[in-house]
PDB file of N, CA and C in Angstrom:
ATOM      1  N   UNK A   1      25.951  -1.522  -5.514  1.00  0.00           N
ATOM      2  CA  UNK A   1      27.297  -2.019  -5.713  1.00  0.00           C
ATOM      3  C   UNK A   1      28.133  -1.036  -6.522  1.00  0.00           C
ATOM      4  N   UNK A   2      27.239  -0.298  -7.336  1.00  0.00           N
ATOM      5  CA  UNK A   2      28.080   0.400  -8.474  1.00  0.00           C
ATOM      6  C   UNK A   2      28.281   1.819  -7.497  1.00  0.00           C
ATOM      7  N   UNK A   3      27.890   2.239  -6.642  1.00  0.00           N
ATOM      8  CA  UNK A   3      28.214   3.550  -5.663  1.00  0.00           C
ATOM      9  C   UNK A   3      29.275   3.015  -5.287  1.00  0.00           C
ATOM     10  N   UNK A   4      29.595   1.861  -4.198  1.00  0.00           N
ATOM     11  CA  UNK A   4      30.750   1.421  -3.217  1.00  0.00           C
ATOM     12  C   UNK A   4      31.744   1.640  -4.505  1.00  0.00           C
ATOM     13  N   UNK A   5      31.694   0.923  -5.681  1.00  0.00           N
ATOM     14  CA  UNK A   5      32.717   0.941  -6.832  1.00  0.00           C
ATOM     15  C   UNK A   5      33.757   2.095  -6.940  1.00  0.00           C
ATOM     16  N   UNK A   6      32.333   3.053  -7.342  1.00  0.00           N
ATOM     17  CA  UNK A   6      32.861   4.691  -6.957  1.00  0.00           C
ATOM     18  C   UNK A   6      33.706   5.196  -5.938  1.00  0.00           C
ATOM     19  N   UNK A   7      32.909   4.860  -4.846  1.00  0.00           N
ATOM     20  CA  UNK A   7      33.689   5.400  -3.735  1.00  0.00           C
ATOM     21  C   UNK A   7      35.110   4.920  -3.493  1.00  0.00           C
ATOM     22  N   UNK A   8      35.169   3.591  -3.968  1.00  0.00           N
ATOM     23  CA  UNK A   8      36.683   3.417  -3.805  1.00  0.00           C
ATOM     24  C   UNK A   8      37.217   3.284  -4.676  1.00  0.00           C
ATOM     25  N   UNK A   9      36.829   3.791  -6.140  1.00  0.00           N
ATOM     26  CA  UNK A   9      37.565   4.170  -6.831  1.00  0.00           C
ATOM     27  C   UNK A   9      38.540   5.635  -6.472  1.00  0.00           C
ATOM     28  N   UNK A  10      37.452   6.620  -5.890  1.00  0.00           N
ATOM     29  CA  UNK A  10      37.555   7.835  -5.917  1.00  0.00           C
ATOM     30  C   UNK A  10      38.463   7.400  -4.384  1.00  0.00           C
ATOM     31  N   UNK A  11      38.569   6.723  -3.777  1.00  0.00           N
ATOM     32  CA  UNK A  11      39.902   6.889  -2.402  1.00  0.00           C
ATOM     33  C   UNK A  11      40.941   6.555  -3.249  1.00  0.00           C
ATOM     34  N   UNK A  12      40.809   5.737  -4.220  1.00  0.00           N
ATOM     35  CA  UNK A  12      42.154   5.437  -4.804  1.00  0.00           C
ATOM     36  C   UNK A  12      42.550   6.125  -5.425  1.00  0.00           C
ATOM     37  N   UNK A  13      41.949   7.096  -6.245  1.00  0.00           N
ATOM     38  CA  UNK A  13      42.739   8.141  -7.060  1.00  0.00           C
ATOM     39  C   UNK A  13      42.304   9.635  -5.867  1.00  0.00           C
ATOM     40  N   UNK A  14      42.248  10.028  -4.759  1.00  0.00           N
ATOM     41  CA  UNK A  14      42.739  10.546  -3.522  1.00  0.00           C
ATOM     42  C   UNK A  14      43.970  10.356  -2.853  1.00  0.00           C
ATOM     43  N   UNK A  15      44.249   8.794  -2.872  1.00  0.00           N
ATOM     44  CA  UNK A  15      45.562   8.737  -2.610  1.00  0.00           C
ATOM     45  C   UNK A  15      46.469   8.684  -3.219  1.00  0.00           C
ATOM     46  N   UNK A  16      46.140   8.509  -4.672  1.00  0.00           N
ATOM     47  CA  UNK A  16      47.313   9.086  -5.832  1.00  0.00           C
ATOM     48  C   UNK A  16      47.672  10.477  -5.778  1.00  0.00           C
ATOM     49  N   UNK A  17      46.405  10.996  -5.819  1.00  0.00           N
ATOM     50  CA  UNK A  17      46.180  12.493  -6.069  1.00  0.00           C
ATOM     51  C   UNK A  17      47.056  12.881  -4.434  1.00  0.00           C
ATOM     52  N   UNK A  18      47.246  12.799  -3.323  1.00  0.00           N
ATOM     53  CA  UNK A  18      47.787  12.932  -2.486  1.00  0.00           C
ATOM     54  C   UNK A  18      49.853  12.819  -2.369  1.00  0.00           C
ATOM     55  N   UNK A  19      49.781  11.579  -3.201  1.00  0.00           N
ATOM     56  CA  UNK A  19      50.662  11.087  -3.106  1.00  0.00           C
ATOM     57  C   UNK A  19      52.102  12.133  -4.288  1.00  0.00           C
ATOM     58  N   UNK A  20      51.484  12.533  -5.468  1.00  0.00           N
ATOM     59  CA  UNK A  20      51.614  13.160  -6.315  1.00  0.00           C
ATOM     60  C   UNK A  20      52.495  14.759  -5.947  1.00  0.00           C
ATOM     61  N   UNK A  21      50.917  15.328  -5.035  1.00  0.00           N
ATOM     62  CA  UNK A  21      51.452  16.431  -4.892  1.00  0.00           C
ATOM     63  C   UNK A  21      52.174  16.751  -3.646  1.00  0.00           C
ATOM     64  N   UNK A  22      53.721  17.593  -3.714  1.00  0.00           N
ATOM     65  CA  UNK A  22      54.966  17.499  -2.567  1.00  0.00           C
ATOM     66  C   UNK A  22      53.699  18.035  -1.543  1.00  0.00           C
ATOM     67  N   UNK A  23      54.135  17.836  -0.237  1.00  0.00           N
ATOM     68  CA  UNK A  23      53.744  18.489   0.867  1.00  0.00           C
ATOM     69  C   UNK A  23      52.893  17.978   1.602  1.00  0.00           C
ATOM     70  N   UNK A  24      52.302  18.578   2.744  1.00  0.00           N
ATOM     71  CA  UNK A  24      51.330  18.230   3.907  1.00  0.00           C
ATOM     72  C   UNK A  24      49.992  18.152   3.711  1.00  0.00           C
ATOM     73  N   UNK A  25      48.890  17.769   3.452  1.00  0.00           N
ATOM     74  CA  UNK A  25      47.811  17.618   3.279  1.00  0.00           C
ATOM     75  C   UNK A  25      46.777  16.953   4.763  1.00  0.00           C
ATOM     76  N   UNK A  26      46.658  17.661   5.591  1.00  0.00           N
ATOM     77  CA  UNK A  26      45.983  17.249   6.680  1.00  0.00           C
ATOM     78  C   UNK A  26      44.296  16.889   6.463  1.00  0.00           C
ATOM     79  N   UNK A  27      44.270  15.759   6.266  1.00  0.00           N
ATOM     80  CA  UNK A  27      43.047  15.257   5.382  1.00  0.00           C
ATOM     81  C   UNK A  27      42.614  13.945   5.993  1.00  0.00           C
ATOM     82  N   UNK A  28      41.612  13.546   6.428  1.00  0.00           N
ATOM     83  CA  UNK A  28      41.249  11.713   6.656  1.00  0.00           C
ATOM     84  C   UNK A  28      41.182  11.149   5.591  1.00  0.00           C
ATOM     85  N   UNK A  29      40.556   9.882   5.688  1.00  0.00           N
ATOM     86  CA  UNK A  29      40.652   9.401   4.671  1.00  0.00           C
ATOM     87  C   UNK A  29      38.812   9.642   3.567  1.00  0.00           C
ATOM     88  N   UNK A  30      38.117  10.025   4.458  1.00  0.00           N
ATOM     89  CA  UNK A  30      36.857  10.288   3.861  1.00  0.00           C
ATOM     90  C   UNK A  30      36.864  11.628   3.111  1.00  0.00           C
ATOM     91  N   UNK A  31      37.510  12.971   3.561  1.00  0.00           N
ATOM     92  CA  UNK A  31      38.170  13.561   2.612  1.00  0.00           C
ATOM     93  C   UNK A  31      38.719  13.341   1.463  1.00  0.00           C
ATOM     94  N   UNK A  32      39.900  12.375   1.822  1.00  0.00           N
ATOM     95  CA  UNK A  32      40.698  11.861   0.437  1.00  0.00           C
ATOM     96  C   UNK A  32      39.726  11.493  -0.335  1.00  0.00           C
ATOM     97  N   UNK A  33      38.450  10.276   0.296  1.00  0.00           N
ATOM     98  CA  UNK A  33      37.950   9.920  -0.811  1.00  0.00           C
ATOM     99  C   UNK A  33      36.936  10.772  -1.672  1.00  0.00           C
ATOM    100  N   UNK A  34      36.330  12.150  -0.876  1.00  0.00           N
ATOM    101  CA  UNK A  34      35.789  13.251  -1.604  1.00  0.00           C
ATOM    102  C   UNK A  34      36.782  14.367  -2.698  1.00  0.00           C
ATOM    103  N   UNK A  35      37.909  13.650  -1.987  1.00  0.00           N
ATOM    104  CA  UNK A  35      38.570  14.476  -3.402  1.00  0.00           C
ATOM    105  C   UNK A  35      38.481  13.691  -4.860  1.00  0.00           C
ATOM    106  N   UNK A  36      39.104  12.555  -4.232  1.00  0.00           N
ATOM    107  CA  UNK A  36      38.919  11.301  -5.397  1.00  0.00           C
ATOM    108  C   UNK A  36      37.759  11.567  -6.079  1.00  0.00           C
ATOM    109  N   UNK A  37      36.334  11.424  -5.861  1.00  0.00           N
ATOM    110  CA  UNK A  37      35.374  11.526  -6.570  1.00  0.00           C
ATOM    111  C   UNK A  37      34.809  12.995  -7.397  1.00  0.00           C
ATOM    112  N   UNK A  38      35.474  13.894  -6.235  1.00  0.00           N
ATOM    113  CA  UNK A  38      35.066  15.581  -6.925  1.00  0.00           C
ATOM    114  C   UNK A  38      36.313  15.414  -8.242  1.00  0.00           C
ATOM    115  N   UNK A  39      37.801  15.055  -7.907  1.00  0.00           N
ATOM    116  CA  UNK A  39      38.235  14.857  -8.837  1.00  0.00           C
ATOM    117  C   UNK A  39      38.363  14.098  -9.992  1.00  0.00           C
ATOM    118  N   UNK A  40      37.368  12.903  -9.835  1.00  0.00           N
ATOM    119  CA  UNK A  40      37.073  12.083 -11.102  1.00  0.00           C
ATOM    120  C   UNK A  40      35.802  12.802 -12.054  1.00  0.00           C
ATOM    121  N   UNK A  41      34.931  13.391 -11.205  1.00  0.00           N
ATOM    122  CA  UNK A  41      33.911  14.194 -12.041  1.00  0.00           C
ATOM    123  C   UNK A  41      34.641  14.981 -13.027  1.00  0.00           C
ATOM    124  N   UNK A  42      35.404  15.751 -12.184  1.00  0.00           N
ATOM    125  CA  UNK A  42      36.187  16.942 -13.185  1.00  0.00           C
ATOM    126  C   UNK A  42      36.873  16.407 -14.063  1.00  0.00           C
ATOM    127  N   UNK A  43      37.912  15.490 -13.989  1.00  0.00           N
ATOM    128  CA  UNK A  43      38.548  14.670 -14.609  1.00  0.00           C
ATOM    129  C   UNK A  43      37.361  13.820 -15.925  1.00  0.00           C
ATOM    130  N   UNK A  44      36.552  13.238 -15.522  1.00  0.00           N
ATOM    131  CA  UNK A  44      35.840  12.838 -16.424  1.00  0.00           C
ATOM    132  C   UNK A  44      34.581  13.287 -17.417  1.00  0.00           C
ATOM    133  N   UNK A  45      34.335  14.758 -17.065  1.00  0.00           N
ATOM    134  CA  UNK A  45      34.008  15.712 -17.281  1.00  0.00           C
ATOM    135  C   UNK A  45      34.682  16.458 -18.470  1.00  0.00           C
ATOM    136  N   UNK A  46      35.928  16.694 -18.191  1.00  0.00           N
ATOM    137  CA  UNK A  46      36.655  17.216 -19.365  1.00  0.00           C
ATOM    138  C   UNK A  46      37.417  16.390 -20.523  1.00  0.00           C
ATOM    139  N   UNK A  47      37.632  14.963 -19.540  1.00  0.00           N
ATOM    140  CA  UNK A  47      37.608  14.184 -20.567  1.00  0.00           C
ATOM    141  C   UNK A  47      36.507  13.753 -21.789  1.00  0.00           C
ATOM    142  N   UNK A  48      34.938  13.852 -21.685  1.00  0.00           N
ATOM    143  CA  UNK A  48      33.694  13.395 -22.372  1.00  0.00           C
ATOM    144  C   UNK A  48      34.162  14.791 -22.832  1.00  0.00           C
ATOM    145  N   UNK A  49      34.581  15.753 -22.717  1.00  0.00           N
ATOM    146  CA  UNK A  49      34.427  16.742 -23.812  1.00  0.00           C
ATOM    147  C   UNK A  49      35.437  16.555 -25.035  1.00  0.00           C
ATOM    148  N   UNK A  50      36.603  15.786 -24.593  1.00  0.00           N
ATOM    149  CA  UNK A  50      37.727  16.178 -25.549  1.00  0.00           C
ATOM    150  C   UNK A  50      37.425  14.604 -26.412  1.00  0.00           C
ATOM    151  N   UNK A  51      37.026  13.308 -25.693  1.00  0.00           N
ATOM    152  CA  UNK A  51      36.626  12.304 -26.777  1.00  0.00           C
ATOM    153  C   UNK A  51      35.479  11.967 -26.721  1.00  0.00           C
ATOM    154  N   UNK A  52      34.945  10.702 -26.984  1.00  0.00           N
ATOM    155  CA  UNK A  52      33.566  10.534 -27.537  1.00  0.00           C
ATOM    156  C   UNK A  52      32.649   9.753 -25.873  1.00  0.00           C
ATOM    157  N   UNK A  53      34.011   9.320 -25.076  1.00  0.00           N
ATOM    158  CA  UNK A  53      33.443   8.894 -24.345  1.00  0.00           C
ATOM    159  C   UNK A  53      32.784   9.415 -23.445  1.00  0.00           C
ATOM    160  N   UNK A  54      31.473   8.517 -22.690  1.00  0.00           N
ATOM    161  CA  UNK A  54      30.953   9.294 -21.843  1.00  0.00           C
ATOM    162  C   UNK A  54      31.505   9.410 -20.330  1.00  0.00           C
ATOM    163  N   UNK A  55      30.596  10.210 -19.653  1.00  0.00           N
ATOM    164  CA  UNK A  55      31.673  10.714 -18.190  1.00  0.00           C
ATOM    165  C   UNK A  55      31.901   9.268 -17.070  1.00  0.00           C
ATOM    166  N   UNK A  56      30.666   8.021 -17.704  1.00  0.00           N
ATOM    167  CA  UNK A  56      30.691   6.425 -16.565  1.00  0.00           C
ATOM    168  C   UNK A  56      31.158   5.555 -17.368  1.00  0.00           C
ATOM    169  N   UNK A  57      32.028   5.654 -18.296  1.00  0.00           N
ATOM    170  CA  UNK A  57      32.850   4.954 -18.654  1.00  0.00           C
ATOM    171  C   UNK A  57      34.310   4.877 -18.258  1.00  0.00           C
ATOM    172  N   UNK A  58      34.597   3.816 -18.438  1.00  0.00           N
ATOM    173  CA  UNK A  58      36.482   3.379 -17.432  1.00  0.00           C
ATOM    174  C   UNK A  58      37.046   3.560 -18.732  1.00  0.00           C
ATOM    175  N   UNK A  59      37.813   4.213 -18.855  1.00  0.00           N
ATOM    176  CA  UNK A  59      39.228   4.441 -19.706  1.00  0.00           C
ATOM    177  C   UNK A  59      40.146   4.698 -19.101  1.00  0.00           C
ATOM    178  N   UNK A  60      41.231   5.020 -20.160  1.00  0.00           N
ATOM    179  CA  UNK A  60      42.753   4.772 -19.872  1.00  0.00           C
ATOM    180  C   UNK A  60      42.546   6.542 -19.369  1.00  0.00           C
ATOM    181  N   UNK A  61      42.506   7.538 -20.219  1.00  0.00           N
ATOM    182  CA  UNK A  61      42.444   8.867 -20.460  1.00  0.00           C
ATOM    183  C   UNK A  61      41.312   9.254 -19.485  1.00  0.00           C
ATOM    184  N   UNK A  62      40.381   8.888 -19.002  1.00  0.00           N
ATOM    185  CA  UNK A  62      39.375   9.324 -17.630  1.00  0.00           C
ATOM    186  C   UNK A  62      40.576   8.990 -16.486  1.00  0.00           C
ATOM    187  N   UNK A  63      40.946   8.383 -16.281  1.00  0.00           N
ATOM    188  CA  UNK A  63      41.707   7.529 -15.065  1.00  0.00           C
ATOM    189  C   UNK A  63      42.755   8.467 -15.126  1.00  0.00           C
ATOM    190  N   UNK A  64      43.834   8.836 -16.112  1.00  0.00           N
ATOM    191  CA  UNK A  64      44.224   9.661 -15.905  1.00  0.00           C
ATOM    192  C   UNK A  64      43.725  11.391 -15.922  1.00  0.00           C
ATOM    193  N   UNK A  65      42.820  11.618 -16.483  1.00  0.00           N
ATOM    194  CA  UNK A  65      42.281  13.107 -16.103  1.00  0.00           C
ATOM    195  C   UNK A  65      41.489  13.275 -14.592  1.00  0.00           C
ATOM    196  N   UNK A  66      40.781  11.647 -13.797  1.00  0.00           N
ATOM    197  CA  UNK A  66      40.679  11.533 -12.550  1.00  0.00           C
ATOM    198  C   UNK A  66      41.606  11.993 -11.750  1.00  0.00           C
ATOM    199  N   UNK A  67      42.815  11.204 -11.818  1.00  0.00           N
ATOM    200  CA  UNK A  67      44.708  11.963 -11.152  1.00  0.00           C
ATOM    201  C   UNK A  67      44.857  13.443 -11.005  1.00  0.00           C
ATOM    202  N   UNK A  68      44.700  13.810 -12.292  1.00  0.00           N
ATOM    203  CA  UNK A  68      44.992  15.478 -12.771  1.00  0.00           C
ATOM    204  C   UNK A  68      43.706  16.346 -11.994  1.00  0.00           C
ATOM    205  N   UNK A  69      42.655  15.556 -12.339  1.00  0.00           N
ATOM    206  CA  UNK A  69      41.712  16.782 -11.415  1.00  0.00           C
ATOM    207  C   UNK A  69      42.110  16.762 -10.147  1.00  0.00           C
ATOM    208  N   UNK A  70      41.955  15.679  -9.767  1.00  0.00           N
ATOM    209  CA  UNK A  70      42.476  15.315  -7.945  1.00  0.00           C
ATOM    210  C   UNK A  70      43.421  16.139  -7.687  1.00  0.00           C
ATOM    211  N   UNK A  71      44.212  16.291  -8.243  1.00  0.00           N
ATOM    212  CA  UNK A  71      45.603  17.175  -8.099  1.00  0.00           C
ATOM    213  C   UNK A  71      45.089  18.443  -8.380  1.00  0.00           C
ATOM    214  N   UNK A  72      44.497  18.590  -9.111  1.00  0.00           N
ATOM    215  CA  UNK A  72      43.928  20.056  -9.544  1.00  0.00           C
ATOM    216  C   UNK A  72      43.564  20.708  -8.448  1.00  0.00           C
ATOM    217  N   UNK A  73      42.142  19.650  -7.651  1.00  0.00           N
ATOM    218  CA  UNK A  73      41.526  20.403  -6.498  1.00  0.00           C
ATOM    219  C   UNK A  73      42.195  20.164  -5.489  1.00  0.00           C
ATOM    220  N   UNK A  74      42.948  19.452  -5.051  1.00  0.00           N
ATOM    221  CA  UNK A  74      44.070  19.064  -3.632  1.00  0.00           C
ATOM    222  C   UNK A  74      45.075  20.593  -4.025  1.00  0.00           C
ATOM    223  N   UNK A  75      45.434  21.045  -5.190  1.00  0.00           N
ATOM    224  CA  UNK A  75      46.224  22.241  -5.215  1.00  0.00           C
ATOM    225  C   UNK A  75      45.216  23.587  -4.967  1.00  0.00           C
ATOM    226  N   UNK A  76      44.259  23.739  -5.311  1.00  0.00           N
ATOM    227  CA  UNK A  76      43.360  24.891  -4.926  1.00  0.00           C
ATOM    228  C   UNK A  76      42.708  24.747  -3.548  1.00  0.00           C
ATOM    229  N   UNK A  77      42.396  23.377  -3.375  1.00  0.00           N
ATOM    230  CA  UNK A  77      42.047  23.369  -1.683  1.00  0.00           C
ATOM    231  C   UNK A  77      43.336  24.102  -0.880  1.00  0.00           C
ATOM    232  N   UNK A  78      44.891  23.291  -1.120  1.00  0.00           N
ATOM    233  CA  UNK A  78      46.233  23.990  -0.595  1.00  0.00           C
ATOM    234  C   UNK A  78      45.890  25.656  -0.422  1.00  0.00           C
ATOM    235  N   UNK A  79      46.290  26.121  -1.720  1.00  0.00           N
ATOM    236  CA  UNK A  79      46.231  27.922  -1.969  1.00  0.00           C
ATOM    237  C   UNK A  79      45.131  28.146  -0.822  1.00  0.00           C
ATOM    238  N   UNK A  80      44.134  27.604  -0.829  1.00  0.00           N
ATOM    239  CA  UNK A  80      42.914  28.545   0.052  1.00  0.00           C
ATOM    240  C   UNK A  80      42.883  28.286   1.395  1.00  0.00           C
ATOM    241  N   UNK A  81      43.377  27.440   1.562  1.00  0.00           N
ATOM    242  CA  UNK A  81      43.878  26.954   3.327  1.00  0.00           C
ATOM    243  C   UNK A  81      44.734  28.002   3.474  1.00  0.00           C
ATOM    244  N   UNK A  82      46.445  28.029   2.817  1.00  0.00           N
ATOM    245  CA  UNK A  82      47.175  28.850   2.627  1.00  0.00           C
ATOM    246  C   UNK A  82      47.045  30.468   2.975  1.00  0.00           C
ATOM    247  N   UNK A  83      46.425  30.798   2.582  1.00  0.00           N
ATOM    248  CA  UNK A  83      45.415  32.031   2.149  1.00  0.00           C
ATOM    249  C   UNK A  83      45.099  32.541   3.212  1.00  0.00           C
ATOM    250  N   UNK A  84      43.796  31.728   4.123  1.00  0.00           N
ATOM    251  CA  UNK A  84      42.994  31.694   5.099  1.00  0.00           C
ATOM    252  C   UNK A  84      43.897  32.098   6.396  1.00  0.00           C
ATOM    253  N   UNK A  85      45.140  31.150   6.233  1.00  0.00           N
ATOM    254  CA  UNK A  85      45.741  31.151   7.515  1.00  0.00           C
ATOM    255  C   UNK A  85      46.200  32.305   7.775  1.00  0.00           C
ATOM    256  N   UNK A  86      47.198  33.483   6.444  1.00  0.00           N
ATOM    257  CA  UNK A  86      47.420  34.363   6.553  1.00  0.00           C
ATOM    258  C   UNK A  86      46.789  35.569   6.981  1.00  0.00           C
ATOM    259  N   UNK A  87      45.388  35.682   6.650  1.00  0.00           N
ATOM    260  CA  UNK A  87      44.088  36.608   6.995  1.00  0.00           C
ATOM    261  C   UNK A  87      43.863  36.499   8.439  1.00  0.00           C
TER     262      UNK A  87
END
């Protein structure tokens, strides 16, 4: 139960993280939700460094560093698509 949790946690902050950044993102939705989760790691990852909490705990400050990573890697996935096409 606590995986499914995840997983749609991590579509929901995919489609924030989508929603956020301007532009085209040609993505399904099982993508979105691998961003969601690569971006909650990172997100919650750097959050357990800066407070006490750990990385499977729900906070206010994980939830938002979830957003910010999502956005983080939805902008470096962009650049390298970007990139690719030009080569």
């Amino acid at each position: 139960m606590a995986i499914l949790m995840f997983l749609l946690f991590g579509l929901v902050v995919g489609l924030l993280a989508r929603a956020v950044l301007p532009g085209e993102q040609r993505m399904g939705l099982l993508m979105t939700m691998g961003l969601g989760v690569a971006g909650s790691f990172v997100g919650g990852l750097l959050t357990s460094l800066v407070t006490r909490h750990r990385i499977t705990e729900l906070n206010t400050a994980g939830l938002l560093a979830s957003i910010v990573g999502a956005v983080a890697l939805l902008f470096i996935a962009g650049a390298l698509a970007r990139r690719r096409a030009y080569v």
